[in-house]
C-alpha atoms as a PDB file:
ATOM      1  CA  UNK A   1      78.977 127.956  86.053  1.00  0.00           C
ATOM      2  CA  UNK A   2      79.009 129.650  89.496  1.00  0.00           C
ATOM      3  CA  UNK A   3      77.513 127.820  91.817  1.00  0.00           C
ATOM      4  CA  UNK A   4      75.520 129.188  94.947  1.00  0.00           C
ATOM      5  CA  UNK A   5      76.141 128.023  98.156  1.00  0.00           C
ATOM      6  CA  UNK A   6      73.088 127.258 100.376  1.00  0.00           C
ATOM      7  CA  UNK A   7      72.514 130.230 102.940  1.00  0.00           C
ATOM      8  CA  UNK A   8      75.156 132.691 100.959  1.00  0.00           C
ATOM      9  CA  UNK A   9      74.399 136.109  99.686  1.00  0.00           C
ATOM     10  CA  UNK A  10      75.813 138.001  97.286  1.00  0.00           C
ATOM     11  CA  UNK A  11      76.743 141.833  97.664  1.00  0.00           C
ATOM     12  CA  UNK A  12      77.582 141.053  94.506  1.00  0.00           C
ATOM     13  CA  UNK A  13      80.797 138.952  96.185  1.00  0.00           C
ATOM     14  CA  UNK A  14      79.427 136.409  97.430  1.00  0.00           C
ATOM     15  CA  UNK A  15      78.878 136.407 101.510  1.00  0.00           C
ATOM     16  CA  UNK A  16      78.660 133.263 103.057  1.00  0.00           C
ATOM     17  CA  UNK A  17      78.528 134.167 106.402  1.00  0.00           C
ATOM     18  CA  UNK A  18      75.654 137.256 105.309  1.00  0.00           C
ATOM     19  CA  UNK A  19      74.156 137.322 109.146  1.00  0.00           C
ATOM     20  CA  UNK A  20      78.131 137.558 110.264  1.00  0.00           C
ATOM     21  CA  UNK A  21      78.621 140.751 108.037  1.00  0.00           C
ATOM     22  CA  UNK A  22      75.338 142.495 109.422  1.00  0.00           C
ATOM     23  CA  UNK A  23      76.801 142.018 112.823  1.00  0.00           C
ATOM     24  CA  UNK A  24      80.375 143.711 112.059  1.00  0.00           C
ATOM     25  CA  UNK A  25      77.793 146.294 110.835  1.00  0.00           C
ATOM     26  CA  UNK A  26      75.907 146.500 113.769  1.00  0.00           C
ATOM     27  CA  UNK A  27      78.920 146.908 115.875  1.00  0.00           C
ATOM     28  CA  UNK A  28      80.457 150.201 113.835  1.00  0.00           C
ATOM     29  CA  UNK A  29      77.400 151.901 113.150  1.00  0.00           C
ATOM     30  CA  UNK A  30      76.714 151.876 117.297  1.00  0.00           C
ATOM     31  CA  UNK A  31      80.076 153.335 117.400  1.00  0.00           C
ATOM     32  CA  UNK A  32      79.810 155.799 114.744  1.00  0.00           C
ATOM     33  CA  UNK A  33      75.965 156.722 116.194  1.00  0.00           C
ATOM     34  CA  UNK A  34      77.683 156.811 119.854  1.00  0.00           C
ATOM     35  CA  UNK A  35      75.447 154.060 120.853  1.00  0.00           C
ATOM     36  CA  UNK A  36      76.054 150.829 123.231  1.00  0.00           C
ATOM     37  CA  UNK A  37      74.895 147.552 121.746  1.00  0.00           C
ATOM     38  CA  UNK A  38      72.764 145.995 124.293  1.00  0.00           C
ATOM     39  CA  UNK A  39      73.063 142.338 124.854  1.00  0.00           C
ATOM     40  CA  UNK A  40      70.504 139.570 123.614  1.00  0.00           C
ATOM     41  CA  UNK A  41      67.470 140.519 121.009  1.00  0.00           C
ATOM     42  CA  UNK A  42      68.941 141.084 117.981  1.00  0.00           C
ATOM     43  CA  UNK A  43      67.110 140.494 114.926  1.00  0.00           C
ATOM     44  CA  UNK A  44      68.023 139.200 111.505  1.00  0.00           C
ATOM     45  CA  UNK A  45      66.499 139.619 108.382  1.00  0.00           C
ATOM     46  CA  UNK A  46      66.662 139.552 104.746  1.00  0.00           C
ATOM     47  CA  UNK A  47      68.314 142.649 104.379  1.00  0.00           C
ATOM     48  CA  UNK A  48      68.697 144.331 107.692  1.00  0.00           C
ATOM     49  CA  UNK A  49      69.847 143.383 111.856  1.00  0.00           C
ATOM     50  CA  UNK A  50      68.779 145.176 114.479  1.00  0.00           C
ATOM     51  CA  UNK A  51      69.353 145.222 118.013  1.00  0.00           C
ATOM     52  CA  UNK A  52      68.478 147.321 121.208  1.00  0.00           C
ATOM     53  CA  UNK A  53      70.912 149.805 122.713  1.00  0.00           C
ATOM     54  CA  UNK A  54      71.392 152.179 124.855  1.00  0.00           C
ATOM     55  CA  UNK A  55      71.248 155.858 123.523  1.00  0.00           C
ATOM     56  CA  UNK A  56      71.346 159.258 124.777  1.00  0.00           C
ATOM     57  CA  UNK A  57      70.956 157.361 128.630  1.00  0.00           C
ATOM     58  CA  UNK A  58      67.791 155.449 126.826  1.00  0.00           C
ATOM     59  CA  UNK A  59      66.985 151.936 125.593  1.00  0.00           C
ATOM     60  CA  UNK A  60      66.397 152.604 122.026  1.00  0.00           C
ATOM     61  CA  UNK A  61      66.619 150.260 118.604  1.00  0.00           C
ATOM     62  CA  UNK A  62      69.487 150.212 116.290  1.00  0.00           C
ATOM     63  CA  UNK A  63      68.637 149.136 113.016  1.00  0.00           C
ATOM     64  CA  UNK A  64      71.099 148.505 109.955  1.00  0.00           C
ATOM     65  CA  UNK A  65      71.005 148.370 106.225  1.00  0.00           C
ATOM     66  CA  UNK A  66      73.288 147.943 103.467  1.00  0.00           C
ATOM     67  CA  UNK A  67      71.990 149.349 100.263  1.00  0.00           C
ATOM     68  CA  UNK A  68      72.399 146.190  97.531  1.00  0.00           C
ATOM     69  CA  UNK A  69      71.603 147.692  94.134  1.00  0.00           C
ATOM     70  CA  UNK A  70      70.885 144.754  92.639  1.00  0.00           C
ATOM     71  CA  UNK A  71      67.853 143.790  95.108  1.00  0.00           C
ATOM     72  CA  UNK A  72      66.365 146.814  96.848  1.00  0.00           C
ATOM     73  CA  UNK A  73      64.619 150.150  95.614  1.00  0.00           C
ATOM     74  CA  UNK A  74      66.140 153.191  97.135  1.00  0.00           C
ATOM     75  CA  UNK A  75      63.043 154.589  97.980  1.00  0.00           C
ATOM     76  CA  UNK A  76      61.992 151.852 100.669  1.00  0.00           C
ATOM     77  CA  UNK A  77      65.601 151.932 101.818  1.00  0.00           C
ATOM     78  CA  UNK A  78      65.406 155.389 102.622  1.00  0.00           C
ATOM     79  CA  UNK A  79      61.279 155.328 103.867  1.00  0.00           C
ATOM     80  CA  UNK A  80      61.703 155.416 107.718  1.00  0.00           C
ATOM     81  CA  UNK A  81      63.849 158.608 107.540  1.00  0.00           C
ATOM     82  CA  UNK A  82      61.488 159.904 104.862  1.00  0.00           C
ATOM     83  CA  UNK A  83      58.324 159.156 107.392  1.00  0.00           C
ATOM     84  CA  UNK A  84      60.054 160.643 110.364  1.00  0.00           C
ATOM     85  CA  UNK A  85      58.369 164.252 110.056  1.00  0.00           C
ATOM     86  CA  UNK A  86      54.789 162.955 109.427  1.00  0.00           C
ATOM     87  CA  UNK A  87      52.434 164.422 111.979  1.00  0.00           C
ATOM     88  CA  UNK A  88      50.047 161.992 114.024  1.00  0.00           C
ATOM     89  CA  UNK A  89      51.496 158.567 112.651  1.00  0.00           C
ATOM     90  CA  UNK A  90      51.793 156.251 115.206  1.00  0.00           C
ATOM     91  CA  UNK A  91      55.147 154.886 114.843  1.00  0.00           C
ATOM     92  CA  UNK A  92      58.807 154.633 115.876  1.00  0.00           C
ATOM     93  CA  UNK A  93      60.031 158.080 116.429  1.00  0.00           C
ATOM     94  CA  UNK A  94      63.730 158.176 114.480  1.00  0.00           C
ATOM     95  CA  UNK A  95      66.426 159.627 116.798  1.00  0.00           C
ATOM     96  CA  UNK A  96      69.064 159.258 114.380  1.00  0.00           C
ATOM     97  CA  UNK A  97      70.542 158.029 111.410  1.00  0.00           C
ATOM     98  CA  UNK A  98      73.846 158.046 109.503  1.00  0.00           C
ATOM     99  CA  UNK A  99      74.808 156.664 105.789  1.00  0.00           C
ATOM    100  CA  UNK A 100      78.271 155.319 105.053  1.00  0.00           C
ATOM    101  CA  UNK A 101      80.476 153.348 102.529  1.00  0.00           C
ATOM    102  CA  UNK A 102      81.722 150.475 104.277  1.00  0.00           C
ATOM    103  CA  UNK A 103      84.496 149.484 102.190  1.00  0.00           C
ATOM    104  CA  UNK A 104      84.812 145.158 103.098  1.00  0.00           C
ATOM    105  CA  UNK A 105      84.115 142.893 100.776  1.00  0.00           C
ATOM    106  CA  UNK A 106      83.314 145.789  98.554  1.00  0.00           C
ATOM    107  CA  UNK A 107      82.137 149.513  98.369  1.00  0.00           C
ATOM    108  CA  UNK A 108      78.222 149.193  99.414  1.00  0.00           C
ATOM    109  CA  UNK A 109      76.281 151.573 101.284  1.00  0.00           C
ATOM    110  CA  UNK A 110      75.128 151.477 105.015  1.00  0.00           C
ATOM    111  CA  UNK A 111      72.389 153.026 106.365  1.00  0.00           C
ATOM    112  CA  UNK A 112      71.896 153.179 110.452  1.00  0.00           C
ATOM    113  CA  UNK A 113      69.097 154.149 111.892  1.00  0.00           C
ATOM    114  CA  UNK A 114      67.976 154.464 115.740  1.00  0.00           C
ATOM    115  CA  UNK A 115      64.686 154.154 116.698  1.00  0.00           C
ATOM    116  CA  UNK A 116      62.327 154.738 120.168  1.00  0.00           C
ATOM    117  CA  UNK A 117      62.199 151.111 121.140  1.00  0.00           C
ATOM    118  CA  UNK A 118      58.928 148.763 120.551  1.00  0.00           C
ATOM    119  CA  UNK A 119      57.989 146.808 123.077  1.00  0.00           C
ATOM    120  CA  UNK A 120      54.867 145.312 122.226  1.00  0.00           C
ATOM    121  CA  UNK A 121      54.482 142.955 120.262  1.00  0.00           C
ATOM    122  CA  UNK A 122      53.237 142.648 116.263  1.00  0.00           C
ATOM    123  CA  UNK A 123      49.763 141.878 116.295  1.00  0.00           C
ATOM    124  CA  UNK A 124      50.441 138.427 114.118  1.00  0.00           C
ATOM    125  CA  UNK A 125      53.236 136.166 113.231  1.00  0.00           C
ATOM    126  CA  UNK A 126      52.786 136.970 109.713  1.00  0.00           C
ATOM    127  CA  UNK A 127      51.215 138.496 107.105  1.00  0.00           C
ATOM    128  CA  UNK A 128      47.742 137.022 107.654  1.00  0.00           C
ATOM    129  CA  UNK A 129      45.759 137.266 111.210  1.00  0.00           C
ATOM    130  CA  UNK A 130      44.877 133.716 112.266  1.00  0.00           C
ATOM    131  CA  UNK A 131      43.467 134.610 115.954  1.00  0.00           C
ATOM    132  CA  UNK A 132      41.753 137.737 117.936  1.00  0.00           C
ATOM    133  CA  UNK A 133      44.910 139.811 119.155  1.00  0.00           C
ATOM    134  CA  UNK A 134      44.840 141.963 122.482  1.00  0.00           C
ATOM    135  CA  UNK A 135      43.539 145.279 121.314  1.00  0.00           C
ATOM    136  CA  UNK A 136      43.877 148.168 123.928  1.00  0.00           C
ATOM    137  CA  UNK A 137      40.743 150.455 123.912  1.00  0.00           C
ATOM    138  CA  UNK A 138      42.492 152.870 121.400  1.00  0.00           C
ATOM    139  CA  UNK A 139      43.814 150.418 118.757  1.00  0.00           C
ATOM    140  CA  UNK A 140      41.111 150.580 116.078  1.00  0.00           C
ATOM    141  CA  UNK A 141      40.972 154.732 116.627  1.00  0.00           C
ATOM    142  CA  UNK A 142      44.840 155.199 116.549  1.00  0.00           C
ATOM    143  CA  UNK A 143      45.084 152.713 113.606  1.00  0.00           C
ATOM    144  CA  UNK A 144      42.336 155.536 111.638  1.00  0.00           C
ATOM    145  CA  UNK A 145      44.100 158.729 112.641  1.00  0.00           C
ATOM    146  CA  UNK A 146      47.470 157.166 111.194  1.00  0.00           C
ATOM    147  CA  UNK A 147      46.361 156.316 108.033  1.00  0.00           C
ATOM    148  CA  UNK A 148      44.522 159.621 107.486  1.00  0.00           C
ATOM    149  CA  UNK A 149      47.475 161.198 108.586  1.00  0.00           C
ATOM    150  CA  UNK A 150      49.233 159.530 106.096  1.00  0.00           C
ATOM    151  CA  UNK A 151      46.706 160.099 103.218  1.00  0.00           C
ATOM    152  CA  UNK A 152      47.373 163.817 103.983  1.00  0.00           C
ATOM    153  CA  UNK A 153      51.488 163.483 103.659  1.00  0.00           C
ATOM    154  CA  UNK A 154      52.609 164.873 100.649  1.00  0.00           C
ATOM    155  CA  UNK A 155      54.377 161.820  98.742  1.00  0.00           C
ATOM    156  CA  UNK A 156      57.694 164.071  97.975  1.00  0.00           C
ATOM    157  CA  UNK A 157      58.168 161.874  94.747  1.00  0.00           C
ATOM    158  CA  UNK A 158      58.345 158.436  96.768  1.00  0.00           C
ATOM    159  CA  UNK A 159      57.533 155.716  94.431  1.00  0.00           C
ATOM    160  CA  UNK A 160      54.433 154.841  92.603  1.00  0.00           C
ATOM    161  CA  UNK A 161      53.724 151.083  92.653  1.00  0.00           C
ATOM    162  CA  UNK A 162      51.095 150.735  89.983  1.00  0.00           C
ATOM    163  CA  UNK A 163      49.355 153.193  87.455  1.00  0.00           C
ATOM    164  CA  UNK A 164      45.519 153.354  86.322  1.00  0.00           C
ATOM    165  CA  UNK A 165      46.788 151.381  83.412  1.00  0.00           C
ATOM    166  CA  UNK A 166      48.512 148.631  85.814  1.00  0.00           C
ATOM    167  CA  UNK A 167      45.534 148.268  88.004  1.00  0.00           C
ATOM    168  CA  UNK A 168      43.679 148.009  85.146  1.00  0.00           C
ATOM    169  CA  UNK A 169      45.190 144.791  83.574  1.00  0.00           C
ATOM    170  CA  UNK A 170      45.456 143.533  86.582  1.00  0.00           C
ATOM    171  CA  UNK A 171      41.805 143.396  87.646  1.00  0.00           C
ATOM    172  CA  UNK A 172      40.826 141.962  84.368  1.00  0.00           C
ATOM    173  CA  UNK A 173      43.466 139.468  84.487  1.00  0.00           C
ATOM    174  CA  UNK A 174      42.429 138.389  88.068  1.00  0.00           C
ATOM    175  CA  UNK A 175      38.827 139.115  87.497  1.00  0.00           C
ATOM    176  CA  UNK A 176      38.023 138.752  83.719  1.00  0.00           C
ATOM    177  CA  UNK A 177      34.649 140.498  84.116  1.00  0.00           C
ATOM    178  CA  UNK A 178      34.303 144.351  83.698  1.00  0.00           C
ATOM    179  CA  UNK A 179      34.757 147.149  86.770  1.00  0.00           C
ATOM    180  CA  UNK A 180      31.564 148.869  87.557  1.00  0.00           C
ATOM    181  CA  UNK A 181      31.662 151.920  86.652  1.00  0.00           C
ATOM    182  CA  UNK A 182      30.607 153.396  90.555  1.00  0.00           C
ATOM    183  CA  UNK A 183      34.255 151.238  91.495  1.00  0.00           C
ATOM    184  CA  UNK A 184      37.000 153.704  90.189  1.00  0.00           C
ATOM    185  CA  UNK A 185      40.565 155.008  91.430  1.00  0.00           C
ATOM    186  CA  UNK A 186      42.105 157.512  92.717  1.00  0.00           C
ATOM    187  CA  UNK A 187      45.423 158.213  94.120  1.00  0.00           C
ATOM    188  CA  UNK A 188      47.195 159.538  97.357  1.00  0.00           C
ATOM    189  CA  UNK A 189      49.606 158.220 100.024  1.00  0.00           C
ATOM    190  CA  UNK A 190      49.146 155.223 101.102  1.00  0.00           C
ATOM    191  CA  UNK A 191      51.164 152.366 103.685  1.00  0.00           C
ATOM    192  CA  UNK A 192      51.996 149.944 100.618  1.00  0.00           C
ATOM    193  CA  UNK A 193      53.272 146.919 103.070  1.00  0.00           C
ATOM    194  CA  UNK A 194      50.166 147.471 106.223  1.00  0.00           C
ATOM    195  CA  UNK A 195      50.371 143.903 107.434  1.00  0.00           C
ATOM    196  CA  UNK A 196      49.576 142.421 110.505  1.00  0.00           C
ATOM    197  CA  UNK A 197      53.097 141.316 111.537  1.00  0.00           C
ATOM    198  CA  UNK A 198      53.783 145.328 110.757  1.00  0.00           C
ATOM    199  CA  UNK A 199      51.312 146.535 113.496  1.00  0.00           C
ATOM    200  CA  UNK A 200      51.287 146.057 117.189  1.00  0.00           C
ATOM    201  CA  UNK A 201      48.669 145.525 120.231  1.00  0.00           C
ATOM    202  CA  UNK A 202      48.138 146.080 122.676  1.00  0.00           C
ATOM    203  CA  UNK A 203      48.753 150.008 121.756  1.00  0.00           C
ATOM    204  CA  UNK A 204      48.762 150.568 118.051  1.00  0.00           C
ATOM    205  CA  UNK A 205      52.337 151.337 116.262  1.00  0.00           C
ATOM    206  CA  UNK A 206      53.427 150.749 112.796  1.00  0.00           C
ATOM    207  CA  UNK A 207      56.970 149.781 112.923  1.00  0.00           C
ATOM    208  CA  UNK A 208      57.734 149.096 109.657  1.00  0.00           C
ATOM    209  CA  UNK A 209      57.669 152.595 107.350  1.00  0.00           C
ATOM    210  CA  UNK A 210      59.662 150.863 104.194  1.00  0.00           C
ATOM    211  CA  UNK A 211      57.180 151.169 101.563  1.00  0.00           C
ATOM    212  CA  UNK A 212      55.241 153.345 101.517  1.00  0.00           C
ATOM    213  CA  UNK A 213      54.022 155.829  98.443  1.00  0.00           C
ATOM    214  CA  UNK A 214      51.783 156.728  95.900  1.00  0.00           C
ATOM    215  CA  UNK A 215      48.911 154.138  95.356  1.00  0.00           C
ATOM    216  CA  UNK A 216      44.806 153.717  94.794  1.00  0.00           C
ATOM    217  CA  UNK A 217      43.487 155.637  97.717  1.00  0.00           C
ATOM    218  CA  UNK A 218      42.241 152.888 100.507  1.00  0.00           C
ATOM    219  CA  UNK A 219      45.106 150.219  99.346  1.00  0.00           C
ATOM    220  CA  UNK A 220      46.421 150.244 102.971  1.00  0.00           C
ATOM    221  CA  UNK A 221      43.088 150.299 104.470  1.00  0.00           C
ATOM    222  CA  UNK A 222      42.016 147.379 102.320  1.00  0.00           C
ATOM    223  CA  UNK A 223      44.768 145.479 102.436  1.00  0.00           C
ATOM    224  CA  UNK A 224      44.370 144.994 106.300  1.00  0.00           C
ATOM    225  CA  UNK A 225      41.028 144.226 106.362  1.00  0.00           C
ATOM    226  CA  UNK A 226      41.059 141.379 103.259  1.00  0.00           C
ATOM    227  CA  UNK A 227      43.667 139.803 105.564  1.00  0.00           C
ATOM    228  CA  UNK A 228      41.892 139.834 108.758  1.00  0.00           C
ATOM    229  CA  UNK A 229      38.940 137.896 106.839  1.00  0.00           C
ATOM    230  CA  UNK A 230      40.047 134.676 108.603  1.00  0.00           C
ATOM    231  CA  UNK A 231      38.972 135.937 111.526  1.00  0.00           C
ATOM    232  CA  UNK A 232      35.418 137.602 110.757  1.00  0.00           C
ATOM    233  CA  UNK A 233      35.141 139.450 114.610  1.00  0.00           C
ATOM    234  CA  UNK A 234      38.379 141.626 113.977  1.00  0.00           C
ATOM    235  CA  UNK A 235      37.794 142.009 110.036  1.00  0.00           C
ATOM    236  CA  UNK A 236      34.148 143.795 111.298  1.00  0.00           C
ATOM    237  CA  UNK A 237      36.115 146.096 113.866  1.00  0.00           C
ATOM    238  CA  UNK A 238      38.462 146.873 110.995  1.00  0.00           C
ATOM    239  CA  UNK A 239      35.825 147.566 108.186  1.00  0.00           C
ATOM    240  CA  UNK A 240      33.589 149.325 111.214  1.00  0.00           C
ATOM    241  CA  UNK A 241      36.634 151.859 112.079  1.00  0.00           C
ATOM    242  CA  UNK A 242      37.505 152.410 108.215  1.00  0.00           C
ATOM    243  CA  UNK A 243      33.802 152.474 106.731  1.00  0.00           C
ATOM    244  CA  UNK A 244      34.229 155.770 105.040  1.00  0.00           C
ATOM    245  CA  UNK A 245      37.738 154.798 103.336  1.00  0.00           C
ATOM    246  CA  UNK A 246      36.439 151.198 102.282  1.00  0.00           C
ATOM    247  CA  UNK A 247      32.869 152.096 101.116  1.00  0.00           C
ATOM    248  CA  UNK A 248      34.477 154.929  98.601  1.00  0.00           C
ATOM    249  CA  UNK A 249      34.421 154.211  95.067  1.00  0.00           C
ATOM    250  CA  UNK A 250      38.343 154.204  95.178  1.00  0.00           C
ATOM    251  CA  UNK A 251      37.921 152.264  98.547  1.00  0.00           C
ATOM    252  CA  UNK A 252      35.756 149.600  96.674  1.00  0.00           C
ATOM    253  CA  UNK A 253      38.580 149.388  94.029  1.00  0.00           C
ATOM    254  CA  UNK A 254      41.158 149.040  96.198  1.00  0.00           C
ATOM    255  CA  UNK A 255      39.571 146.179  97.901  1.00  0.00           C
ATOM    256  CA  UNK A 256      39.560 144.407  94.493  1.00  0.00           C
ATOM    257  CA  UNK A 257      43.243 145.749  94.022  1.00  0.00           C
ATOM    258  CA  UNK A 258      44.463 144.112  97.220  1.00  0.00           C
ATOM    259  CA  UNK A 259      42.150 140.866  97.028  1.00  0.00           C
ATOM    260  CA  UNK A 260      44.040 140.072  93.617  1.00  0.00           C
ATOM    261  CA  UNK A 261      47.338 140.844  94.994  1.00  0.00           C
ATOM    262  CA  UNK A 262      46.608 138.728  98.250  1.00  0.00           C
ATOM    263  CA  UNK A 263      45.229 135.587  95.499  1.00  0.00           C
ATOM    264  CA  UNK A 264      48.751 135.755  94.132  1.00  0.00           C
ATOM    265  CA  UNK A 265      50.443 135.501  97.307  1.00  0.00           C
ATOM    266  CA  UNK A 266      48.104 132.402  98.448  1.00  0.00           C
ATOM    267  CA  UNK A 267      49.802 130.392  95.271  1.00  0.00           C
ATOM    268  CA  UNK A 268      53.144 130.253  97.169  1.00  0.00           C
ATOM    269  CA  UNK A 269      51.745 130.646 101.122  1.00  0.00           C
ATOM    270  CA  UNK A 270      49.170 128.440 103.214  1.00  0.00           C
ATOM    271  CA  UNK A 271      45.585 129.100 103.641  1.00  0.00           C
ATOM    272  CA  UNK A 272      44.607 127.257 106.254  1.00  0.00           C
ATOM    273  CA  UNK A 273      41.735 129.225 107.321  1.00  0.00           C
ATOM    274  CA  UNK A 274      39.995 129.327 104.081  1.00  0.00           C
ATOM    275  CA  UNK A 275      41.356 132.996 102.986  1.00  0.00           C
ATOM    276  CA  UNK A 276      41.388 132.519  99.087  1.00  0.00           C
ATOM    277  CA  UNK A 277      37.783 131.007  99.340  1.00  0.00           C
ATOM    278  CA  UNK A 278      36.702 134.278 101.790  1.00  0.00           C
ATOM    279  CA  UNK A 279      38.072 136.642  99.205  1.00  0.00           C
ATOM    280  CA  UNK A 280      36.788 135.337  95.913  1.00  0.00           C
ATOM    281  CA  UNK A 281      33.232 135.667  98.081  1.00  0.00           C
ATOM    282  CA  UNK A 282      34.258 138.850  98.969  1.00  0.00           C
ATOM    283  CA  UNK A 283      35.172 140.369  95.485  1.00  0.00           C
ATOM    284  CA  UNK A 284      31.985 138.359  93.457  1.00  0.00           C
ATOM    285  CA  UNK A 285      29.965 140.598  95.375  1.00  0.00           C
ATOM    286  CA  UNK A 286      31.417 144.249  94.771  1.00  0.00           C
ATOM    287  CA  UNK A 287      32.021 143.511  91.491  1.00  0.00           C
ATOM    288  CA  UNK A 288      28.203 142.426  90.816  1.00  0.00           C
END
């Protein structure tokens, strides 16, 4: 039996030192991108570093990614570069990016990307908002004209998360009482991640363009307000800005889509603002 050890990764060699490896692939893709890694402020996460540089005479952000087959979806791999030509998204502009088979331990795709750099910061720690961020006086307007901007991207074939069928046994199962029939889905482009540690304030960026895809129209809308529900002034100034989106009959059902998948989450995350009690309020009363 092959044992794990604690903090290893496997590529699939196993990588003890995972955070190590990112670095040696920080360091070549700024040399094959012609950029200079800048010193402190790197970031580490499951399956990517990144770290400021400078570029082109600019500070800028260098992000890398090794494509593992056995955990990731293409799709999100590739979503930044696929978002880069969508018209009035607020967002990271990409300056440039490079793919490359880094042959150590074994053959495995790299992707590099550089970014404009973000300096504000995300609007929450995590997933959830637990307090009022600092919204500048355009945050609530930029955040609308992105995600319409979005709903009017043509997908390309980017990945769809769920079907009508999907949505549907997943409602029931979370639910176990029947849809109203005025509550109904349809589909178009949609942010499939829209969290608030993906967002920033004081000005209004998404800086994380992964997922993102075919889904029930108003799942990215929805999503962010359900999880702003712990803090009732900013959920209001979210539902206010998105009324039109959220009060749709695909709106409705997308609020019911993203309540159930936020329920899920709250089995392995703490709620210690009362979330899961907020949203089973929530959902009793569109659904009667």
């Amino acid at each position: 039996m092959i044992v794990r050890k604690p903090g290893g990764r496997w590529l699939p060699v196993r990588l003890d030192d995972f955070d190590g490896w990112l670095t040696e692939l920080l360091a070549e893709s700024a040399e094959r991108l012609g950029a200079v890694l800048a010193a402190g402020g790197r970031v580490y996460r499951r399956y990517s570093a990144g770290s400021p540089v400078m570029f082109g005479g600019e500070r800028a952000w260098l992000r890398v990614s090794p494509f593992l087959e056995n955990e990731m979806d293409e799709t999100a791999w590739r979503g930044t570069a696929d978002a880069a030509g969508i018209e009035g998204l607020a967002a990271p502009s990409l300056l440039a990016r490079i793919e490359w088979l880094h042959p150590d331990p074994v053959p495995v795709l790299v992707g590099a990307e550089i970014l404009t750099l973000v300096s504000e910061p995300s609007a929450s720690a995590d997933r959830f908002l637990r307090e009022v961020p600092e919204f500048g006086a355009a945050w609530f307007n930029d955040l609308r004209c992105s995600l319409t901007a979005l709903a009017a991207w043509p997908t390309s074939g980017r990945f769809r998360v769920h079907d009508a069928g999907q949505y549907g046994r997943l409602l029931h199962a979370a639910y176990l009482v029947p849809v109203p029939d005025d509550i109904r889905p349809e589909f178009g482009t949609e942010h499939l991640d829209l969290v608030w540690g993906n967002i920033t304030v004081p000005g209004f960026q998404i800086i994380d363009m992964e997922h993102w895809g075919v889904a029930v129209k108003g799942f990215g809308a929805a999503y962010l307000y359900l999880t702003a529900m712990g803090v009732s002034a900013v959920a209001a100034q979210v539902r206010q800005a998105l009324s039109d989106v959220l009060d749709s009959p695909s709106g409705r059902y997308a609020q019911l889509v993203a309540s159930a998948l936020i329920l899920r989450d709250l089995t392995r995350l703490p709620d210690p603002g009362g979330l899961a009690k907020r949203l089973h309020r929530h959902t009793r009363a569109l659904l009667t």
